[in-house]
Protein backbone atom coordinates (compact mmCIF):
# COMPACT_ATOMS: atom_id res chain seq x y z
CA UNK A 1 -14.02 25.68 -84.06
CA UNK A 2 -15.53 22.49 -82.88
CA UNK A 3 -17.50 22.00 -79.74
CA UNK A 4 -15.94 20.61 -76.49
CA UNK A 5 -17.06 17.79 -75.62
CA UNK A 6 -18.79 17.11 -72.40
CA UNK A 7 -17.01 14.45 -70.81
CA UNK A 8 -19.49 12.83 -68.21
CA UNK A 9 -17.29 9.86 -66.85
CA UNK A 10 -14.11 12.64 -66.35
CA UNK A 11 -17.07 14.51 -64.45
CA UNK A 12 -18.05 11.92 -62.05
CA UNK A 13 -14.20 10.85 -61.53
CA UNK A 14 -13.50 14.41 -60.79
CA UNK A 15 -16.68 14.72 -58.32
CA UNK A 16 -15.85 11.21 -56.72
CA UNK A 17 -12.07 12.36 -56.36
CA UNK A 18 -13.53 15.71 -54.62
CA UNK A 19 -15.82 14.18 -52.35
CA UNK A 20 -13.41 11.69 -51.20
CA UNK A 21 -10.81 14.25 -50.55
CA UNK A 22 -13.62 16.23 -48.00
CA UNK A 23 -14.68 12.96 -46.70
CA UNK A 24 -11.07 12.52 -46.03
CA UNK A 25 -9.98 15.87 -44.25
CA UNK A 26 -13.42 15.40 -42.19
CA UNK A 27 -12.00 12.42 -40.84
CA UNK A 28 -8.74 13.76 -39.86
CA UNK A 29 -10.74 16.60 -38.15
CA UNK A 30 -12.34 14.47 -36.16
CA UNK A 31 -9.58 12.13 -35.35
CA UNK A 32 -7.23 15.35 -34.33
CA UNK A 33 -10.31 16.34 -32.19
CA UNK A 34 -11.04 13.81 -30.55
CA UNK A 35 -7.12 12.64 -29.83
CA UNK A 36 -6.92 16.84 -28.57
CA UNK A 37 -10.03 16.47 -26.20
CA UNK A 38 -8.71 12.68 -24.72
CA UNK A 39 -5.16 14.44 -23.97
CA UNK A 40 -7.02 16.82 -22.56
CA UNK A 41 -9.04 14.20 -20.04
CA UNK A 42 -5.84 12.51 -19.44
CA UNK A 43 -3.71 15.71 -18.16
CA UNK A 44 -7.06 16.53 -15.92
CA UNK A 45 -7.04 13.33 -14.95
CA UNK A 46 -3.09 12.86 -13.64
CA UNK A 47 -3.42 16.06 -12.35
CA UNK A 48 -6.55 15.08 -9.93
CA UNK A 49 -4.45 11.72 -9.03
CA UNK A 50 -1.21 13.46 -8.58
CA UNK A 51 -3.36 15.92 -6.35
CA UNK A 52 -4.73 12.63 -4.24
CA UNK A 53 -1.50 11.45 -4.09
CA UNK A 54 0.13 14.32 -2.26
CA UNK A 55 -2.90 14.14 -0.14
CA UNK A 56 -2.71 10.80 0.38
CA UNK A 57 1.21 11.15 1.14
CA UNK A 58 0.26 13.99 3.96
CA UNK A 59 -2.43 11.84 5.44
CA UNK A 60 -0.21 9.30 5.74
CA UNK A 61 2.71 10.78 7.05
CA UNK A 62 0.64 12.35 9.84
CA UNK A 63 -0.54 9.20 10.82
CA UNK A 64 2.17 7.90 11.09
CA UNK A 65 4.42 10.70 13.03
CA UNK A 66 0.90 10.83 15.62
CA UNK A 67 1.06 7.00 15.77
CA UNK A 68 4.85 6.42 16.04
CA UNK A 69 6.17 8.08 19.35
CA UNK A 70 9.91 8.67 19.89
CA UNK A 71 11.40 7.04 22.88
CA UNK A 72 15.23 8.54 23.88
CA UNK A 73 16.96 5.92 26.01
CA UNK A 74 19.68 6.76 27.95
CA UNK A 75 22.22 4.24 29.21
CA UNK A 76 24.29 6.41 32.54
CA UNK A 77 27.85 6.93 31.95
CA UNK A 78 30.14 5.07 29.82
CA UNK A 79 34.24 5.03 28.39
CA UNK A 80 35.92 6.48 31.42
CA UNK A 81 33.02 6.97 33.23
CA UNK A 82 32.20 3.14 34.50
CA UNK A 83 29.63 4.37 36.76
CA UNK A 84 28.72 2.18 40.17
CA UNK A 85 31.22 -1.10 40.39
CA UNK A 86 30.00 -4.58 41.45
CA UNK A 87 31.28 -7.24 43.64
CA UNK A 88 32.40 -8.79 41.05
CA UNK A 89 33.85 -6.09 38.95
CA UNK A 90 31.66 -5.90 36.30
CA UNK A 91 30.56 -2.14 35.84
CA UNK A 92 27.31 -0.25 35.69
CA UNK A 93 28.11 0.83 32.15
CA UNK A 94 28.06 -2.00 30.76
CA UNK A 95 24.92 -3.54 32.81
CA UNK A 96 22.95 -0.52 32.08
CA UNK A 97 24.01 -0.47 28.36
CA UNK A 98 23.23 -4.18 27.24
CA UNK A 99 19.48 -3.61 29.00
CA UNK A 100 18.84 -0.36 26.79
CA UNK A 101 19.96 -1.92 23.78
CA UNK A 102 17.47 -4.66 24.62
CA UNK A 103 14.82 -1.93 25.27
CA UNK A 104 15.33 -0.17 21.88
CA UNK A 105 14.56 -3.36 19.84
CA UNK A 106 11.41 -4.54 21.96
CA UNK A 107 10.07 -0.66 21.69
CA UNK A 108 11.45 -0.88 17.84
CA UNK A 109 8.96 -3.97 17.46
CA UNK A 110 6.12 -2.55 19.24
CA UNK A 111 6.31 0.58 17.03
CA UNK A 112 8.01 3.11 18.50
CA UNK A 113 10.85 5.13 17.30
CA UNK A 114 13.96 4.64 19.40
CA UNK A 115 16.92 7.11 19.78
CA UNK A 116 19.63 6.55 21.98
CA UNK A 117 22.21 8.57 23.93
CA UNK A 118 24.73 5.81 23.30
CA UNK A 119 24.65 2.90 21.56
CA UNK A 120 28.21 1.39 22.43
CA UNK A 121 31.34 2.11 25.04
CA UNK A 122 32.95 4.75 22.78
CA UNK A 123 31.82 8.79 23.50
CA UNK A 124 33.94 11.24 21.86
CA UNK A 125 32.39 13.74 23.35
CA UNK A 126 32.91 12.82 26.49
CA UNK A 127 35.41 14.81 28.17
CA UNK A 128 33.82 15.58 31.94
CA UNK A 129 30.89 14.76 33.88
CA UNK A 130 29.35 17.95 32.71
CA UNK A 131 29.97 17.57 29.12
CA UNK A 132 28.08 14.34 29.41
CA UNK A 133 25.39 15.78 30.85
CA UNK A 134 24.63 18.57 28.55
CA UNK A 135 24.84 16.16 25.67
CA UNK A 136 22.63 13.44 27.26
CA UNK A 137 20.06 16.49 27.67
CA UNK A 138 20.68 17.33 23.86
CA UNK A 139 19.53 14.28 21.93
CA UNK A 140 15.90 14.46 23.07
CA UNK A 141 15.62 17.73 22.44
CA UNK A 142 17.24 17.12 18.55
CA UNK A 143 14.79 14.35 18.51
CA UNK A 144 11.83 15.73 19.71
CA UNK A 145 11.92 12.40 21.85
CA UNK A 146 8.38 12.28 23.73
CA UNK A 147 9.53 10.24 26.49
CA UNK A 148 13.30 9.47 27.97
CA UNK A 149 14.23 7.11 29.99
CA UNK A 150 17.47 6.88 31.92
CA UNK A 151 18.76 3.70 33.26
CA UNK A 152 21.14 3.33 36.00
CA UNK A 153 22.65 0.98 38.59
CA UNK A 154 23.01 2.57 42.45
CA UNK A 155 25.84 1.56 45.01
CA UNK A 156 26.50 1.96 48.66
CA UNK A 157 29.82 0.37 49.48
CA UNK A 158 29.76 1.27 53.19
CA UNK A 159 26.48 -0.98 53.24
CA UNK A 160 26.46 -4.62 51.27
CA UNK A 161 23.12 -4.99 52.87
CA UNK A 162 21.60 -2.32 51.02
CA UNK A 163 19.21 -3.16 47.71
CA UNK A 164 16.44 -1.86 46.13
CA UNK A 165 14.84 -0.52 42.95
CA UNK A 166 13.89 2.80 42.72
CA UNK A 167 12.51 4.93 39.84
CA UNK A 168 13.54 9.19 39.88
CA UNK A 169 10.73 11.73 38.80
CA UNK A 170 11.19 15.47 37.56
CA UNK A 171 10.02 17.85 40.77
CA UNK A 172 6.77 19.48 40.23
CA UNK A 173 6.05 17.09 37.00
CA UNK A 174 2.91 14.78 37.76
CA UNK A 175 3.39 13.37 33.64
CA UNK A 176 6.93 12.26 34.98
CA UNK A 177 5.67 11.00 38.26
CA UNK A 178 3.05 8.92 36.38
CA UNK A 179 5.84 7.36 33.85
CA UNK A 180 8.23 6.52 36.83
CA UNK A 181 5.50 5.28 38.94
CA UNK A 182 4.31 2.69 36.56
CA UNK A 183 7.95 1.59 35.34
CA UNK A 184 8.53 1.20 39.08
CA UNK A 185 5.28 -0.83 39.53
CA UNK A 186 6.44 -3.17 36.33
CA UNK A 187 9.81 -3.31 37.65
CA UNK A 188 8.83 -4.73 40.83
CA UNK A 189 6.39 -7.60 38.93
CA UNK A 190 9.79 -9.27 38.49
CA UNK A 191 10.06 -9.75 42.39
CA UNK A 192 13.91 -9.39 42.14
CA UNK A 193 14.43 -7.04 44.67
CA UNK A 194 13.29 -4.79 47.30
CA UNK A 195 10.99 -1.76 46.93
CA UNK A 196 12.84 1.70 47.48
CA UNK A 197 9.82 3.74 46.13
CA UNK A 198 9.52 6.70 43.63
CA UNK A 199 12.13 9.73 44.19
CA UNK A 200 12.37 13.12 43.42
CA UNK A 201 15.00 15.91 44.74
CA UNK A 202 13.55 18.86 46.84
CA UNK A 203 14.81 21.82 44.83
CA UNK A 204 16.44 22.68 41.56
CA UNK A 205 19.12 23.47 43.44
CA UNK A 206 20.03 19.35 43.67
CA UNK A 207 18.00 18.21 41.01
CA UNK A 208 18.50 15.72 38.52
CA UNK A 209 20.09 17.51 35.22
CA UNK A 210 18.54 14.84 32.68
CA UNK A 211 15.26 15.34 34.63
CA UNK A 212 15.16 18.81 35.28
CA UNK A 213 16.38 20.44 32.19
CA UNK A 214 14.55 18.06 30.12
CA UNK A 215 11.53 18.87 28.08
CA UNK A 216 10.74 15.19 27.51
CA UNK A 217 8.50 13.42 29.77
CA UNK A 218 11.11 11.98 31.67
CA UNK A 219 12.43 9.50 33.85
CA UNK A 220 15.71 7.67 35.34
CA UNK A 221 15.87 4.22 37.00
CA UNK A 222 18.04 2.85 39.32
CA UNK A 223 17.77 -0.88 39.14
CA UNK A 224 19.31 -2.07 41.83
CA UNK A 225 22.95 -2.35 44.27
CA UNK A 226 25.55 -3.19 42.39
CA UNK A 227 27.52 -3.21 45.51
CA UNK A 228 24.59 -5.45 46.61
CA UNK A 229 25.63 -9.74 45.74
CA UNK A 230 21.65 -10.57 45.27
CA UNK A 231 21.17 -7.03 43.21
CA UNK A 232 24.40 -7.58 41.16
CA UNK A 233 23.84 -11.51 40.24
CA UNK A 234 20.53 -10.60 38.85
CA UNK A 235 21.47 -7.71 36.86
CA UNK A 236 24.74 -8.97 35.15
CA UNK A 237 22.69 -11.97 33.96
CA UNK A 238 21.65 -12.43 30.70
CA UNK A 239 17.88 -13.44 31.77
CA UNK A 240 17.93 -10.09 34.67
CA UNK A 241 18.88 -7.78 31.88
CA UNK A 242 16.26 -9.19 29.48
CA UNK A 243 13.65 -8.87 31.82
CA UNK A 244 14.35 -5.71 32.99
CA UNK A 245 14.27 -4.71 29.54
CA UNK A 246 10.85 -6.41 29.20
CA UNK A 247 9.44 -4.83 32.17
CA UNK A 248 10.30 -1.31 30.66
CA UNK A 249 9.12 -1.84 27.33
CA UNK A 250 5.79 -2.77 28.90
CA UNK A 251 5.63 0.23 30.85
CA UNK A 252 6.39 2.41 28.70
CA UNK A 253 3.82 1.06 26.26
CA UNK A 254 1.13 0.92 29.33
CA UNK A 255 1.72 4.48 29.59
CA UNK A 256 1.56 5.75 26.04
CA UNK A 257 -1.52 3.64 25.88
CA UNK A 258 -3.13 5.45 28.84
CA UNK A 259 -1.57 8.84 27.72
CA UNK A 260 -1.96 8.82 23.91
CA UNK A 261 -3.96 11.92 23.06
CA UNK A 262 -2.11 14.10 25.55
CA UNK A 263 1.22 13.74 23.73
CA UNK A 264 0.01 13.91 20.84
CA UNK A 265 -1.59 17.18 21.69
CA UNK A 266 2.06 18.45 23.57
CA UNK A 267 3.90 17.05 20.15
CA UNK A 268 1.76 19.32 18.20
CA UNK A 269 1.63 22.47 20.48
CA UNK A 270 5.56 22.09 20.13
């Protein structure tokens, strides 16, 4: 039998092939672990910025419910019920509605959120005087409005002479009595009319309803005589209602700004 052979270039090819093939799988090793630990860093890390986002979300979104207050305008009567009639026929209705739309866009531009009790001539639900009422006291209270503000037109047909602006607080309610005093006091700025003072009904018994069963700091604004020719020029003008409107929103704001941390501390004990 002959000898083998001893084949040293097979040998090396054979040792080469070998140590490639280790040299080889350690690469992979480290390639799969290091593509394992950066999945790893990336999940952690979309976890910790999905985390800050939430937060950030929350922060945000109580800043902004603190910061943005919710005003509930409500313009008196409307359909069938026209309210107070002028001299001229035009109706208290209408007056008081075109001025509250005006009010929810300057209070919409300042910031404020603004719900309304009706935005047009049309209430389905408006069946009697009482109906009204109890839906007019509704909406705030669906809302969570912090402040509502009623605006009206007065008459007193046995008396032409009679005119005046005068601004209604809820009995008992010195928040109320502050609003209504300084809507009164930037009401009469505009020099319009005469000054018939703040009001307020004795009992319960002849209160208010959109006062007196209202949880909202409230208030309701009679404007002026429609039965009144100086009172009723003035408010079925274009440049009356606007500043009326004006003189509101920059109540309302005046007060908020004075009154700021107080509702937000009734908002959150609600």
């Amino acid at each position: 039998m002959e000898p083998k052979v001893f084949d040293i270039e097979y040998r090396r090819k054979l040792l080469y092939k070998r140590k490639r093939r280790r040299q080889l799988i350690f690469q992979i090793s480290i390639f799969l672990s290091v593509l394992c630990v950066s999945f790893f860093i990336i999940l952690l890390g979309n976890k910790d910025n999905n985390v800050s986002s939430v937060n950030q979300k929350i922060t945000t979104s109580s800043s902004s419910t603190e910061e943005k207050f919710i005003i509930c305008i409500d313009p008196g009567h409307g359909d069938w019920d026209t309210g107070a009639k002028g001299t001229t026929g035009v109706f208290e209705k209408d007056i008081v509605l075109n001025i509250s739309l005006k009010l929810g866009k300057l209070l919409e531009s300042n910031g404020m959120k603004v719900v309304y009790t009706r935005t047009n001539d049309s209430l389905s639900w408006l069946e009697t005087a009482n109906d009204s009422l109890k839906e007019r006291i509704k909406i705030p209270e669906v809302f969570d409005a912090d402040l509502f503000i009623s605006i009206h037109c007065n008459s007193n047909y046995d008396s032409p002479d009679s005119k005046g602006l005068e601004t209604w607080y809820k009995l008992s309610n010195n928040d109320s009595k502050e609003l209504s005093n300084i809507i009164q006091q930037y009401l009469l700025k505009l020099n319009y009319t005469e000054d018939r003072g703040l009001k307020t009904y004795k009992s319960k018994d002849d209160a208010l309803a959109v006062l007196e069963l209202n949880s909202s700091i409230s208030s309701l604004i009679e404007l002026g005589f429609l039965s009144n020719a100086s009172d009723e020029k003035y408010l079925n003008s274009d440049l009356g209602q606007s500043n009326c409107a004006e003189a509101i929103n920059d109540a309302i704001l005046s007060y908020i700004k004075s009154n700021k941390e107080s509702l937000i501390n009734k908002r959150n004990s609600n």
